[in-house]
PDB file of N, CA and C in Angstrom:
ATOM      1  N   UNK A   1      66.892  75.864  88.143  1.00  0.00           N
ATOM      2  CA  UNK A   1      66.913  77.245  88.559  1.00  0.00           C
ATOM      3  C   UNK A   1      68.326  77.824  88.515  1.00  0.00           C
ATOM      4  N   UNK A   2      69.289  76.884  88.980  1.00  0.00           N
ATOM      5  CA  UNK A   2      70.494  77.766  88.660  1.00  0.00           C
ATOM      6  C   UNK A   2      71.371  77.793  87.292  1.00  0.00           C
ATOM      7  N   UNK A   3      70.326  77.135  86.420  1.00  0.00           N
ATOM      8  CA  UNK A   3      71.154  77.071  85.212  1.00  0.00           C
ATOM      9  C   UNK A   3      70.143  78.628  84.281  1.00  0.00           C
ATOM     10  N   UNK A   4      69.658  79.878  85.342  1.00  0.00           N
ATOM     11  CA  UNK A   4      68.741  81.011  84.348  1.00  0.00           C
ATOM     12  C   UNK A   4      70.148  81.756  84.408  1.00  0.00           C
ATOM     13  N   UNK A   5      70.882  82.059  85.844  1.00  0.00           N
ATOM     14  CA  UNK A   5      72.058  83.096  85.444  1.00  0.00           C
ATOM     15  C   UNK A   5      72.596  82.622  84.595  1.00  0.00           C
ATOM     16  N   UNK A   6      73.476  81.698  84.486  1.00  0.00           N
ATOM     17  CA  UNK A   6      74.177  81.472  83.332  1.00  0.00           C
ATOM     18  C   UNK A   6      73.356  81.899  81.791  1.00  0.00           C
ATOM     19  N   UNK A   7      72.369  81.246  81.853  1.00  0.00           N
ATOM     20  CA  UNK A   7      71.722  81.450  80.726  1.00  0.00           C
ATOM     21  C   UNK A   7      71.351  83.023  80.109  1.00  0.00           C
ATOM     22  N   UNK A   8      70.870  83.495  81.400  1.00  0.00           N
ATOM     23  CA  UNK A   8      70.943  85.181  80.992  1.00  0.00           C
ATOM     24  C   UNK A   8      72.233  85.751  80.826  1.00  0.00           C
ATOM     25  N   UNK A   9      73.336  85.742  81.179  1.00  0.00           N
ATOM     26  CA  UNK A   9      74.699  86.318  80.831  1.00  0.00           C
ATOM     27  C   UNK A   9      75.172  85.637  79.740  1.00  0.00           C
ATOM     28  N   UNK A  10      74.445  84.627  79.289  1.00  0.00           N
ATOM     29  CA  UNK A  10      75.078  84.552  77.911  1.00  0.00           C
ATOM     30  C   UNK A  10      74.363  85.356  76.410  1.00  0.00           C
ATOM     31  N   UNK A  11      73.029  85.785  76.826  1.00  0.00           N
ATOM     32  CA  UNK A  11      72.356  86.522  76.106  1.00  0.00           C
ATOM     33  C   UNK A  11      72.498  88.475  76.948  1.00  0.00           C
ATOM     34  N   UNK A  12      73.563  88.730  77.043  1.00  0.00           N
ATOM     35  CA  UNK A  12      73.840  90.311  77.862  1.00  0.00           C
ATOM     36  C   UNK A  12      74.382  90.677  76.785  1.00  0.00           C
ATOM     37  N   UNK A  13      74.330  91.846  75.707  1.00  0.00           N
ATOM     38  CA  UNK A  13      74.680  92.539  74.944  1.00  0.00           C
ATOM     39  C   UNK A  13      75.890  92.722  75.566  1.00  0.00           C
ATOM     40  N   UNK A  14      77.108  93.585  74.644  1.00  0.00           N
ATOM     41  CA  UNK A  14      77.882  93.555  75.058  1.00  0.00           C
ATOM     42  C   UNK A  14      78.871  94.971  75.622  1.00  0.00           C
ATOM     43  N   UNK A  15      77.419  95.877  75.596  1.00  0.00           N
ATOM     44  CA  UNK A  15      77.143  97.036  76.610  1.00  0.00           C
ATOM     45  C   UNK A  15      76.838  96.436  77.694  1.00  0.00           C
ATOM     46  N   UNK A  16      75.282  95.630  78.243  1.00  0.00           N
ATOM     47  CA  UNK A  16      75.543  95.389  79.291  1.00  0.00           C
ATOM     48  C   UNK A  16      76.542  94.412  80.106  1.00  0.00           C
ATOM     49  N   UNK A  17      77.017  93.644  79.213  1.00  0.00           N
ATOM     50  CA  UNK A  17      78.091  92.797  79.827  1.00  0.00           C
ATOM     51  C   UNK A  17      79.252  93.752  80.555  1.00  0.00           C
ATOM     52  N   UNK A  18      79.848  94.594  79.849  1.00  0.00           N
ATOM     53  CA  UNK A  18      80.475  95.327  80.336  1.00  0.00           C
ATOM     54  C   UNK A  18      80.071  96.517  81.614  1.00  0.00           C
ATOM     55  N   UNK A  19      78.818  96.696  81.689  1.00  0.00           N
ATOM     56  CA  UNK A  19      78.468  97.586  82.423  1.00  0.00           C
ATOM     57  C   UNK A  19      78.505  96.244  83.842  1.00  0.00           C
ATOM     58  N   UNK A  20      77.933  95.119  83.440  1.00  0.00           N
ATOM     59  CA  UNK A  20      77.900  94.052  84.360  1.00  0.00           C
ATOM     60  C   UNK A  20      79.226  93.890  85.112  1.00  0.00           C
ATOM     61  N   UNK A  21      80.735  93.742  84.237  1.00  0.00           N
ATOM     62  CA  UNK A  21      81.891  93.774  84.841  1.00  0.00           C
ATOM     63  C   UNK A  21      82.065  95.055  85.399  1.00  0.00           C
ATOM     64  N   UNK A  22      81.402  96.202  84.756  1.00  0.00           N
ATOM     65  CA  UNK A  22      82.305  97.730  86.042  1.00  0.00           C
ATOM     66  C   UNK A  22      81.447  97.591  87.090  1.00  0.00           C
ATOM     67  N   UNK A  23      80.324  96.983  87.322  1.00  0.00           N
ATOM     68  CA  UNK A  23      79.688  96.913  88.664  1.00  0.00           C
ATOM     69  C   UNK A  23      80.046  95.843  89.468  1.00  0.00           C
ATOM     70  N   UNK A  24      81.000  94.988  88.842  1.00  0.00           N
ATOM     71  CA  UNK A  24      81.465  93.506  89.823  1.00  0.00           C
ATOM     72  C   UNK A  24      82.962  94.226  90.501  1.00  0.00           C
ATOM     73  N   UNK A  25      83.206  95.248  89.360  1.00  0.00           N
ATOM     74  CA  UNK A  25      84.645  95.901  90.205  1.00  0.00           C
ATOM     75  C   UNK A  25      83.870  96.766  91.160  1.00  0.00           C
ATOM     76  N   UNK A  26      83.199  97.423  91.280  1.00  0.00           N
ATOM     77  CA  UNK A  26      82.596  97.735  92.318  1.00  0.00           C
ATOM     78  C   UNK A  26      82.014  97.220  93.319  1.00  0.00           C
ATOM     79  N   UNK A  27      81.541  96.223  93.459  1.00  0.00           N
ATOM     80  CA  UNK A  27      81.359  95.636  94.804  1.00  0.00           C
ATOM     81  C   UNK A  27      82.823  94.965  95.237  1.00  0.00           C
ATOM     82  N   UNK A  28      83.591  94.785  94.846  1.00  0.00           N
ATOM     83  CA  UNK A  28      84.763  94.086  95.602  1.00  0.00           C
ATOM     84  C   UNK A  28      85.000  95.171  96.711  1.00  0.00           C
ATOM     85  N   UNK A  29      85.173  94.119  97.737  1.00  0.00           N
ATOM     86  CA  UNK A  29      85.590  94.625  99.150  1.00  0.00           C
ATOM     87  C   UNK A  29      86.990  94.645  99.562  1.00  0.00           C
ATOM     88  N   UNK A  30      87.912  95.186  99.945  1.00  0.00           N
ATOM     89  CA  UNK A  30      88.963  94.879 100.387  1.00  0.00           C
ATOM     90  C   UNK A  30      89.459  94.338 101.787  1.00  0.00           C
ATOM     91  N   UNK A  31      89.809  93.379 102.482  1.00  0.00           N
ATOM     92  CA  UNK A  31      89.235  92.891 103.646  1.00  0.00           C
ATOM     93  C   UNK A  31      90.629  93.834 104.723  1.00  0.00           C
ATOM     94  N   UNK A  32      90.531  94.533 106.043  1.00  0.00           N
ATOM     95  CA  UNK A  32      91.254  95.074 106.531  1.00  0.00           C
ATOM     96  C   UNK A  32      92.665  94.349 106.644  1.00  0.00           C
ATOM     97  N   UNK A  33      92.218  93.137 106.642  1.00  0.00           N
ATOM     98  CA  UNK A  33      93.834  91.904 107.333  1.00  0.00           C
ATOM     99  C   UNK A  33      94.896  92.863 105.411  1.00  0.00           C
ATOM    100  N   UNK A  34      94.337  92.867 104.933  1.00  0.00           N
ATOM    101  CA  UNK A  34      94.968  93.205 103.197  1.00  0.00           C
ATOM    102  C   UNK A  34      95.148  94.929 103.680  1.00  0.00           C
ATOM    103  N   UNK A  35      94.611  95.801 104.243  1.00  0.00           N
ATOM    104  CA  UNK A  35      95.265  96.568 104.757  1.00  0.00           C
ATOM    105  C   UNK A  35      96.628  96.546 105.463  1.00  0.00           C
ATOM    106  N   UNK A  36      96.487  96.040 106.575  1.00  0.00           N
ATOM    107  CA  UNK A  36      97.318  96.044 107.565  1.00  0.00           C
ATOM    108  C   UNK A  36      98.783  95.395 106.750  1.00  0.00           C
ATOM    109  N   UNK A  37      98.564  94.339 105.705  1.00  0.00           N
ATOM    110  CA  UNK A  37      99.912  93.564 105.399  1.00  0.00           C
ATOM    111  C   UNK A  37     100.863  94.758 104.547  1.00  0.00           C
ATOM    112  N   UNK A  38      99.657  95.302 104.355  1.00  0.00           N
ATOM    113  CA  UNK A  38     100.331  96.253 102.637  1.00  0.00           C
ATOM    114  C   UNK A  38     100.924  97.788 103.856  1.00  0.00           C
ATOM    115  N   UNK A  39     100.096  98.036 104.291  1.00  0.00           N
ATOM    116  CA  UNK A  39     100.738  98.889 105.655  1.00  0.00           C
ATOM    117  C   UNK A  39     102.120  98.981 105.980  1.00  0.00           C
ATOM    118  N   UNK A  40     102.240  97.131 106.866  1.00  0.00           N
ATOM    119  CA  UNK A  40     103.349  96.324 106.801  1.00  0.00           C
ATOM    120  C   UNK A  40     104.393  96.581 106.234  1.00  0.00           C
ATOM    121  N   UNK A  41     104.120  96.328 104.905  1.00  0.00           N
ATOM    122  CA  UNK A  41     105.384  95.990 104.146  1.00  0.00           C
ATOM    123  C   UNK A  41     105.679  97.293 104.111  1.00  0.00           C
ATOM    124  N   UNK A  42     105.315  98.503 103.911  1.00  0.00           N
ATOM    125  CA  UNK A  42     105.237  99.617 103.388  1.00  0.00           C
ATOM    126  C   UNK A  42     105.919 100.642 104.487  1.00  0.00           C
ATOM    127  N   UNK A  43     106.095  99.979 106.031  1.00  0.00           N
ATOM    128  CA  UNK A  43     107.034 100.279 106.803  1.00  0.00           C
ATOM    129  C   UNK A  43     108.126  99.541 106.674  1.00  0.00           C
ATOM    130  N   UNK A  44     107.781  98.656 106.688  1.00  0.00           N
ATOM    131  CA  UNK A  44     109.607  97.510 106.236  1.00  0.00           C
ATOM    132  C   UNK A  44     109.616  98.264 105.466  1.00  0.00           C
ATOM    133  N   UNK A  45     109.479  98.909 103.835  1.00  0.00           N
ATOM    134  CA  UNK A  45     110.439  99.446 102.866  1.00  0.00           C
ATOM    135  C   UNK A  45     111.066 100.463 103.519  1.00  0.00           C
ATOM    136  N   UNK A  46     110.054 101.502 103.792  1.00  0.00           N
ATOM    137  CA  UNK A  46     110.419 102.794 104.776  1.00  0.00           C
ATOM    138  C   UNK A  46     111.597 102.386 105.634  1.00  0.00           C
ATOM    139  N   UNK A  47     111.967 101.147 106.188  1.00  0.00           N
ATOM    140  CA  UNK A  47     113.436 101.179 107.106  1.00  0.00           C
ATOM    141  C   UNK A  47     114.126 100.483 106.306  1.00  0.00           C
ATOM    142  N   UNK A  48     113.673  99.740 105.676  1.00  0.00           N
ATOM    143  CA  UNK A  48     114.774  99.706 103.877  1.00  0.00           C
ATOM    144  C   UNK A  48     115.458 100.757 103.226  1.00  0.00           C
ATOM    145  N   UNK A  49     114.916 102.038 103.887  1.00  0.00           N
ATOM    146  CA  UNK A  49     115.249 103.810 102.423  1.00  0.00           C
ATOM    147  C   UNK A  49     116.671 103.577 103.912  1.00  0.00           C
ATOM    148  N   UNK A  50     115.815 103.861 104.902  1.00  0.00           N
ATOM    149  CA  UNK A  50     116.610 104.566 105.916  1.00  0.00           C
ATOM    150  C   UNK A  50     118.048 103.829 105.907  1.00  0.00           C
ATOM    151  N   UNK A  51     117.954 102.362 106.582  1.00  0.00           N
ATOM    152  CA  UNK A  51     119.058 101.611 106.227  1.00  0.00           C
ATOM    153  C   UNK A  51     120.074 101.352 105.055  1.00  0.00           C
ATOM    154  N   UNK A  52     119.238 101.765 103.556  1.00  0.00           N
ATOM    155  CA  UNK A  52     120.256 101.540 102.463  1.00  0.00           C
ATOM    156  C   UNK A  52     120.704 103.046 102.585  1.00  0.00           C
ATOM    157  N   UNK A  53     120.238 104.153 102.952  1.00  0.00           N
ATOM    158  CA  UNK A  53     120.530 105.634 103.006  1.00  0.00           C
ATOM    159  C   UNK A  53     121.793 105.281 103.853  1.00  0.00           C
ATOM    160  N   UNK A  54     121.792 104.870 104.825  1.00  0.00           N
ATOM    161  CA  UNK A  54     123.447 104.984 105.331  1.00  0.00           C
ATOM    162  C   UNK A  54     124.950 103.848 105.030  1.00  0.00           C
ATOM    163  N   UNK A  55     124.342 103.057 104.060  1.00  0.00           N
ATOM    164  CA  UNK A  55     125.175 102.629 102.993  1.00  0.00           C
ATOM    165  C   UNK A  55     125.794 102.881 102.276  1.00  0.00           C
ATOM    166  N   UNK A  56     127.138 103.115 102.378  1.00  0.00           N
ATOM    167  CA  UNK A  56     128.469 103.899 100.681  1.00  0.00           C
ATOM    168  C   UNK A  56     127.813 102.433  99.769  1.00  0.00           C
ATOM    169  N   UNK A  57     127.151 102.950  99.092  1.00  0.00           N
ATOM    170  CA  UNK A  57     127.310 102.417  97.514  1.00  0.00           C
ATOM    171  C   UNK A  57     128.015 103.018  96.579  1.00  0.00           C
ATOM    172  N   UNK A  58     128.072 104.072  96.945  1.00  0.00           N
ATOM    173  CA  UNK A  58     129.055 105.089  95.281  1.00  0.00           C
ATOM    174  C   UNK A  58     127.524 105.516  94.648  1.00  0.00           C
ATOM    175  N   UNK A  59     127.961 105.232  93.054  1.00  0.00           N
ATOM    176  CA  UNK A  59     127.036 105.159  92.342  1.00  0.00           C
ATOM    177  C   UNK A  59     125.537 104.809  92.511  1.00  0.00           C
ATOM    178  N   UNK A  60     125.534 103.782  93.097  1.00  0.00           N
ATOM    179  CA  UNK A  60     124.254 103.045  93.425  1.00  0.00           C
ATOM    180  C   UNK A  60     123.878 103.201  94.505  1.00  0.00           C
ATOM    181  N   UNK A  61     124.142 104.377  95.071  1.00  0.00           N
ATOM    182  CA  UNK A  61     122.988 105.221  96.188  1.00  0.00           C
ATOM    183  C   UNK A  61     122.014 105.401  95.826  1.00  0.00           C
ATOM    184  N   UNK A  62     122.088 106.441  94.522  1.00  0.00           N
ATOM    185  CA  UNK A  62     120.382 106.618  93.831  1.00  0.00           C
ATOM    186  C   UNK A  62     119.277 105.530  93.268  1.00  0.00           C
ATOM    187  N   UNK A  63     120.766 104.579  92.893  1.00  0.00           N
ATOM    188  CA  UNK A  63     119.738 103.295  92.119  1.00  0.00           C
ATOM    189  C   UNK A  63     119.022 103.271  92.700  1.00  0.00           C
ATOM    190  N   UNK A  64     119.325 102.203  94.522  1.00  0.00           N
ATOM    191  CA  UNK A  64     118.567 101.893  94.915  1.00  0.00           C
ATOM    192  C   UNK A  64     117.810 102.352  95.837  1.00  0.00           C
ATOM    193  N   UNK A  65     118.019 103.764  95.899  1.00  0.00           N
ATOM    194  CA  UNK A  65     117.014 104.348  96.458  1.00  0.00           C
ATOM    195  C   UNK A  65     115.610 104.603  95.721  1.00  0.00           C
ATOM    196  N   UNK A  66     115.685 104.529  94.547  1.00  0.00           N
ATOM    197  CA  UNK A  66     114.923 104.827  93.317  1.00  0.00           C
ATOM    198  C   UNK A  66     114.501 103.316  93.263  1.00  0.00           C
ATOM    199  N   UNK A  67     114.880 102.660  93.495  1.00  0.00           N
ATOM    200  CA  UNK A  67     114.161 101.354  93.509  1.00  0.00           C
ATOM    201  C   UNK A  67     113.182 101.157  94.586  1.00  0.00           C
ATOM    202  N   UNK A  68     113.707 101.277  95.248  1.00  0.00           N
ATOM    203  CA  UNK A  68     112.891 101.120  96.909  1.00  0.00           C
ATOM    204  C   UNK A  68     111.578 101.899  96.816  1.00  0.00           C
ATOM    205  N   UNK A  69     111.803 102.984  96.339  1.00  0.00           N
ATOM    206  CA  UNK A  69     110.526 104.013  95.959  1.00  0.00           C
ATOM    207  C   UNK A  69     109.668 103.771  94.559  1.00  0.00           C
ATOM    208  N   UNK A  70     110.370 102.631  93.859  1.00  0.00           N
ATOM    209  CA  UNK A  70     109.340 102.338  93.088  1.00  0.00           C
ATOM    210  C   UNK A  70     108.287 101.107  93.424  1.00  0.00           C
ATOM    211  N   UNK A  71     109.174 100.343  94.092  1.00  0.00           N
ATOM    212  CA  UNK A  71     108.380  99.190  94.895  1.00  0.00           C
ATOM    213  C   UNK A  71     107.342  99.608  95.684  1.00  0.00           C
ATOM    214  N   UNK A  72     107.321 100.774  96.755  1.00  0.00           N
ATOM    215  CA  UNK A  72     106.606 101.409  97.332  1.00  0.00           C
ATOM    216  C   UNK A  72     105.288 102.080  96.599  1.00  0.00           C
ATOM    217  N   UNK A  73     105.450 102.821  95.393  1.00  0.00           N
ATOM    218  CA  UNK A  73     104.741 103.485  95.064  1.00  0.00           C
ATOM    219  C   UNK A  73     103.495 102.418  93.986  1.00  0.00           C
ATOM    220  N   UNK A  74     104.289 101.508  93.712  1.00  0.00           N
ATOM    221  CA  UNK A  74     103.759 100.578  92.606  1.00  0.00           C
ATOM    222  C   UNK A  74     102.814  99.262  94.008  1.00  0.00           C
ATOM    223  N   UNK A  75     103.421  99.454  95.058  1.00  0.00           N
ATOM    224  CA  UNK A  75     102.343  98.835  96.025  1.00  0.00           C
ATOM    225  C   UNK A  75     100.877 100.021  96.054  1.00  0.00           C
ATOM    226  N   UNK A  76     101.395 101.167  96.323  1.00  0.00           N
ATOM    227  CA  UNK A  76     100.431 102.017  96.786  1.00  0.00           C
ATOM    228  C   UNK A  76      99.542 102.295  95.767  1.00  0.00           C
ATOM    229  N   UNK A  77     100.099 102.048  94.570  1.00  0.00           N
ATOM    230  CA  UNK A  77      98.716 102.240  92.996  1.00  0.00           C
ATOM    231  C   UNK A  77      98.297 101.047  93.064  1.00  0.00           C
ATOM    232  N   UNK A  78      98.822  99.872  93.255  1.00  0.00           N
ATOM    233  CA  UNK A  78      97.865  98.688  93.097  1.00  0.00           C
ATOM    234  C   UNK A  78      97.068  98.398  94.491  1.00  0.00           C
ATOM    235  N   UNK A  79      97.155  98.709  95.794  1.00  0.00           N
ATOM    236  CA  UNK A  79      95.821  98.293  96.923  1.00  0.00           C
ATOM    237  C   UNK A  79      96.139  99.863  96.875  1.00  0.00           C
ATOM    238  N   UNK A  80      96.164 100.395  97.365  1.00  0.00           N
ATOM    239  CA  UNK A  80      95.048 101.902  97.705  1.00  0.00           C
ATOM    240  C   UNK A  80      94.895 102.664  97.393  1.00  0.00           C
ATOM    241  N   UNK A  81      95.189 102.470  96.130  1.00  0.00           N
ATOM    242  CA  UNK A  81      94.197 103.052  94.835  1.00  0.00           C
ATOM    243  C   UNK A  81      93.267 101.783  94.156  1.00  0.00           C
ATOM    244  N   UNK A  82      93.700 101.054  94.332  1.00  0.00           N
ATOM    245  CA  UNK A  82      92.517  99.876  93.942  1.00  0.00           C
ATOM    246  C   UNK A  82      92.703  99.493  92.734  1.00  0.00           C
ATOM    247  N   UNK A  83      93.976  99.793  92.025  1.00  0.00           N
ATOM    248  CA  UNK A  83      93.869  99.363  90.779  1.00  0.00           C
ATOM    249  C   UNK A  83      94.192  97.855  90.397  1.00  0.00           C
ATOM    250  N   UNK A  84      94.344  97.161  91.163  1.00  0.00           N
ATOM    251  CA  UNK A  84      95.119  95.950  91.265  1.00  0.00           C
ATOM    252  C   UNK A  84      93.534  95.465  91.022  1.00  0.00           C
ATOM    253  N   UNK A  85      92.403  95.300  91.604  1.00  0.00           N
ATOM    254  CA  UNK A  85      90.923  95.393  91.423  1.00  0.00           C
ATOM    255  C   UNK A  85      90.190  95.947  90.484  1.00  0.00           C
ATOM    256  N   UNK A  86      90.794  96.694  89.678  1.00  0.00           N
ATOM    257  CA  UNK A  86      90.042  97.742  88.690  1.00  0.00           C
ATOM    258  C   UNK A  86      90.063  96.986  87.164  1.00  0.00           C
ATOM    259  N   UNK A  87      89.175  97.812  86.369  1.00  0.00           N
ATOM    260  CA  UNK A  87      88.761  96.885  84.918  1.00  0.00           C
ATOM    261  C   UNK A  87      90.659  97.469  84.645  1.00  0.00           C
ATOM    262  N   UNK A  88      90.595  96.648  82.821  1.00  0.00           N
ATOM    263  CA  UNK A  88      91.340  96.570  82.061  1.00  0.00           C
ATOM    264  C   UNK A  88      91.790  97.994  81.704  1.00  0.00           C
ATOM    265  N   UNK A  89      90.873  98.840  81.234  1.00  0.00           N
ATOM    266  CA  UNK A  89      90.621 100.154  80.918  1.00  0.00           C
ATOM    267  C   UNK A  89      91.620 101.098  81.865  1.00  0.00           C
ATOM    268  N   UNK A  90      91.433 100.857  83.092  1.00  0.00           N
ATOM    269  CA  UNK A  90      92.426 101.766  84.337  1.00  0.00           C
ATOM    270  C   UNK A  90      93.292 100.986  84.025  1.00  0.00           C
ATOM    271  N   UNK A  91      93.566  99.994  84.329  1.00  0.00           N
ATOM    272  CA  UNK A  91      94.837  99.652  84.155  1.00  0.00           C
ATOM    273  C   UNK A  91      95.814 100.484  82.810  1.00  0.00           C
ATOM    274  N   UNK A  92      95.478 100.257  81.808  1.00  0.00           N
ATOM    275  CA  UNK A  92      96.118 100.618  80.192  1.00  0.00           C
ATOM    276  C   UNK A  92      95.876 101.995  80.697  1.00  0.00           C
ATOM    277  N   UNK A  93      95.308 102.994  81.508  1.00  0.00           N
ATOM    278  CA  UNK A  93      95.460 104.552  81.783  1.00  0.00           C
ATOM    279  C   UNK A  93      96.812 104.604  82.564  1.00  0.00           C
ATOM    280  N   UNK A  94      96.672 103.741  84.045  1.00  0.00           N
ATOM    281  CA  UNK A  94      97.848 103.988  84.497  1.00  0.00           C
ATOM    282  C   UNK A  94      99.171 103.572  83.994  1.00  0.00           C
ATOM    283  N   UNK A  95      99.438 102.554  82.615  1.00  0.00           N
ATOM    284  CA  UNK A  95     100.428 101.907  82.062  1.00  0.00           C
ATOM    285  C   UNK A  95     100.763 103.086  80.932  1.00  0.00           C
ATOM    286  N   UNK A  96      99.636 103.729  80.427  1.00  0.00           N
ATOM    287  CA  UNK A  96      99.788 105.467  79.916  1.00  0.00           C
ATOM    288  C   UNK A  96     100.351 105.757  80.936  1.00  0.00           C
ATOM    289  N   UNK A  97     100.136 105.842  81.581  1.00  0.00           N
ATOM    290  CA  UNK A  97     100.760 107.486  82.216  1.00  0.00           C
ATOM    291  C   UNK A  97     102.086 107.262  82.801  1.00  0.00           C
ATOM    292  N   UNK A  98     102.492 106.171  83.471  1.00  0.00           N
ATOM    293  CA  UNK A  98     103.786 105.185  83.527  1.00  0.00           C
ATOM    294  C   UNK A  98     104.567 105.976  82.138  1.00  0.00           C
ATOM    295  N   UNK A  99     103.787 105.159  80.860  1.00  0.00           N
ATOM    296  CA  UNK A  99     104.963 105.339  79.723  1.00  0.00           C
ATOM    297  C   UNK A  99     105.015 106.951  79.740  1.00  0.00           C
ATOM    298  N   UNK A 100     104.152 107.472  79.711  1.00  0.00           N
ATOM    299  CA  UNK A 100     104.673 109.045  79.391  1.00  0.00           C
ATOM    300  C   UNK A 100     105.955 109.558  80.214  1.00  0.00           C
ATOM    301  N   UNK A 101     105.378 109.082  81.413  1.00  0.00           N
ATOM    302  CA  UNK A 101     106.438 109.940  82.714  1.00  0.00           C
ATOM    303  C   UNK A 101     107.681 108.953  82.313  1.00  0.00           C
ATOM    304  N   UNK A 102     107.950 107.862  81.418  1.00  0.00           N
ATOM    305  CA  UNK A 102     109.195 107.767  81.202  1.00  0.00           C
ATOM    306  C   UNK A 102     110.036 107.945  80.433  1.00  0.00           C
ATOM    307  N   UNK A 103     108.658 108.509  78.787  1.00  0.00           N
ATOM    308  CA  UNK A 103     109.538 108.676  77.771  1.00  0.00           C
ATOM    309  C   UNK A 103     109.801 110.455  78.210  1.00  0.00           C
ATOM    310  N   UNK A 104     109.079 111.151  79.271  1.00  0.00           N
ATOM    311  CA  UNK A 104     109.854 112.601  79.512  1.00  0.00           C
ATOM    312  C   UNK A 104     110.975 112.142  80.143  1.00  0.00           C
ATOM    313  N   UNK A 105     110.803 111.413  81.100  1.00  0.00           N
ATOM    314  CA  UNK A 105     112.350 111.398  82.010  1.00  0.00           C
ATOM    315  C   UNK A 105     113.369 111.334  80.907  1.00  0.00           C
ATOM    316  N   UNK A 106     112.800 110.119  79.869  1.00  0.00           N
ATOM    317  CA  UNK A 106     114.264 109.888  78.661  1.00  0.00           C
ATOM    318  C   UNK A 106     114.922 111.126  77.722  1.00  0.00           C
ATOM    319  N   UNK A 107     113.402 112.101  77.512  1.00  0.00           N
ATOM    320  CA  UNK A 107     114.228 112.612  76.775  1.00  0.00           C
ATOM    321  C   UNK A 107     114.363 114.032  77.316  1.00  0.00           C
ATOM    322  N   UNK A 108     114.204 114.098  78.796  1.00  0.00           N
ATOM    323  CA  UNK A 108     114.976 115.050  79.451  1.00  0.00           C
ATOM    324  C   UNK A 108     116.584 114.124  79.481  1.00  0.00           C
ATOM    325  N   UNK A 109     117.030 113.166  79.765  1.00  0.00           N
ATOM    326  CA  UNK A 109     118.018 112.624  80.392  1.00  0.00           C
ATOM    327  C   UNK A 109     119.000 112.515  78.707  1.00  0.00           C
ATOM    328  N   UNK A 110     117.998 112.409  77.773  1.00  0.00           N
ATOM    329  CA  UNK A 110     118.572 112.597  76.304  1.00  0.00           C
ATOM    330  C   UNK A 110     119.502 114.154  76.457  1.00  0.00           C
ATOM    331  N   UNK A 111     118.822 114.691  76.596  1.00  0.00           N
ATOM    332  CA  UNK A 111     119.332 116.085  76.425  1.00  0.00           C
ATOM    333  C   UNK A 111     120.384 116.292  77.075  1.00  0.00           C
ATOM    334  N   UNK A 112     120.374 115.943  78.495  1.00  0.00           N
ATOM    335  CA  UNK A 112     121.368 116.489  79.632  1.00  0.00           C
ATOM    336  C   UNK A 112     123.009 115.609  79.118  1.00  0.00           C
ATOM    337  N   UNK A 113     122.481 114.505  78.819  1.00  0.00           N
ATOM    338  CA  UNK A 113     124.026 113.354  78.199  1.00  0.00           C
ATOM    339  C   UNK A 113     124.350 114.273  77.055  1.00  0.00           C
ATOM    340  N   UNK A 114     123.759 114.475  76.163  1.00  0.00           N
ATOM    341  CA  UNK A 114     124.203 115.019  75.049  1.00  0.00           C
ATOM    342  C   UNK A 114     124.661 116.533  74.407  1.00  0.00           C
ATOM    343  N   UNK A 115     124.600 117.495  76.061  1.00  0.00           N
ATOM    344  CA  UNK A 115     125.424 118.599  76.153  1.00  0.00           C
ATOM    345  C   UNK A 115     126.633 118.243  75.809  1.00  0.00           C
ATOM    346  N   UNK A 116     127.049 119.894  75.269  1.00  0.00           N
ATOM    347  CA  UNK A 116     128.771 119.724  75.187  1.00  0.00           C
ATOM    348  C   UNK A 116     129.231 120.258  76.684  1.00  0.00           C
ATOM    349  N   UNK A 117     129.172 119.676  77.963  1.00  0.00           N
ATOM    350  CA  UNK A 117     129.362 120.302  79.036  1.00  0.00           C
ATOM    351  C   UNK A 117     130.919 120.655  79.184  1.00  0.00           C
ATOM    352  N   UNK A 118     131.343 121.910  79.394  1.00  0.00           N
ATOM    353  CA  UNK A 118     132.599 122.407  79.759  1.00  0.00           C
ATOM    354  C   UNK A 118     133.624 122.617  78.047  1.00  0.00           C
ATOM    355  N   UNK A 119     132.698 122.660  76.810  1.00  0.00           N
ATOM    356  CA  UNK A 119     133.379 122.738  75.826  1.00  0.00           C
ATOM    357  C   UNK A 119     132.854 123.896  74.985  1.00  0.00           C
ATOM    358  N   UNK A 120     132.444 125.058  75.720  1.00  0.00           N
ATOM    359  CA  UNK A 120     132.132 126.409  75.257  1.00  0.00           C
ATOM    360  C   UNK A 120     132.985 127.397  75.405  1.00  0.00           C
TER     361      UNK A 120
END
């Protein structure tokens, strides 16, 4: 008897196979204790901004403030948004949309380096 599942998922077209995996990402549960840690950490960073905020770095004020906020935000797309759980498909959307928002940042940041600033 337990050798029919197997046996039927190996005969699942490969429409329903796939429809089979977006419904297994759908039942995943997230258990609260996986709340609370990601919560957690997500106040530790928050007194991470505050604490490196009153740090002279010079230069590397923004770095790592820009770091700190990417760690943060890249927690918050993978548990609560659920993508850390989600098919292949979301993933390669949000790794789109990642690359876009960086090839604008570049070639805004292209432009701004490559003024003639103060030579008009």
């Amino acid at each position: 008897m337990s050798a029919q599942p197997h046996h039927h998922e190996q005969h699942l077209s490969q429409h329903d196979q796939n429809l089979h995996d977006f419904h297994d990402n759908l039942d995943h549960v997230v258990s609260p204790r996986i709340y609370v840690i990601v919560g957690g950490t997500l106040l530790i960073f928050t007194g991470v901004t505050v604490w490196a905020s009153y740090l002279e770095l010079g230069l590397f004020n923004p770095i790592v403030a820009l770091f700190i906020a990417v760690v943060k935000a890249t927690i918050v797309v993978l548990f609560f948004m659920h993508v850390k759980y989600s098919s292949k498909l979301t993933k390669l959307t949000v790794a789109g949309g990642l690359f876009t928002f960086l090839v604008l940042v570049g070639m805004t940041l292209a432009d701004y380096f490559t003024r003639a600033w103060g030579r008009w």
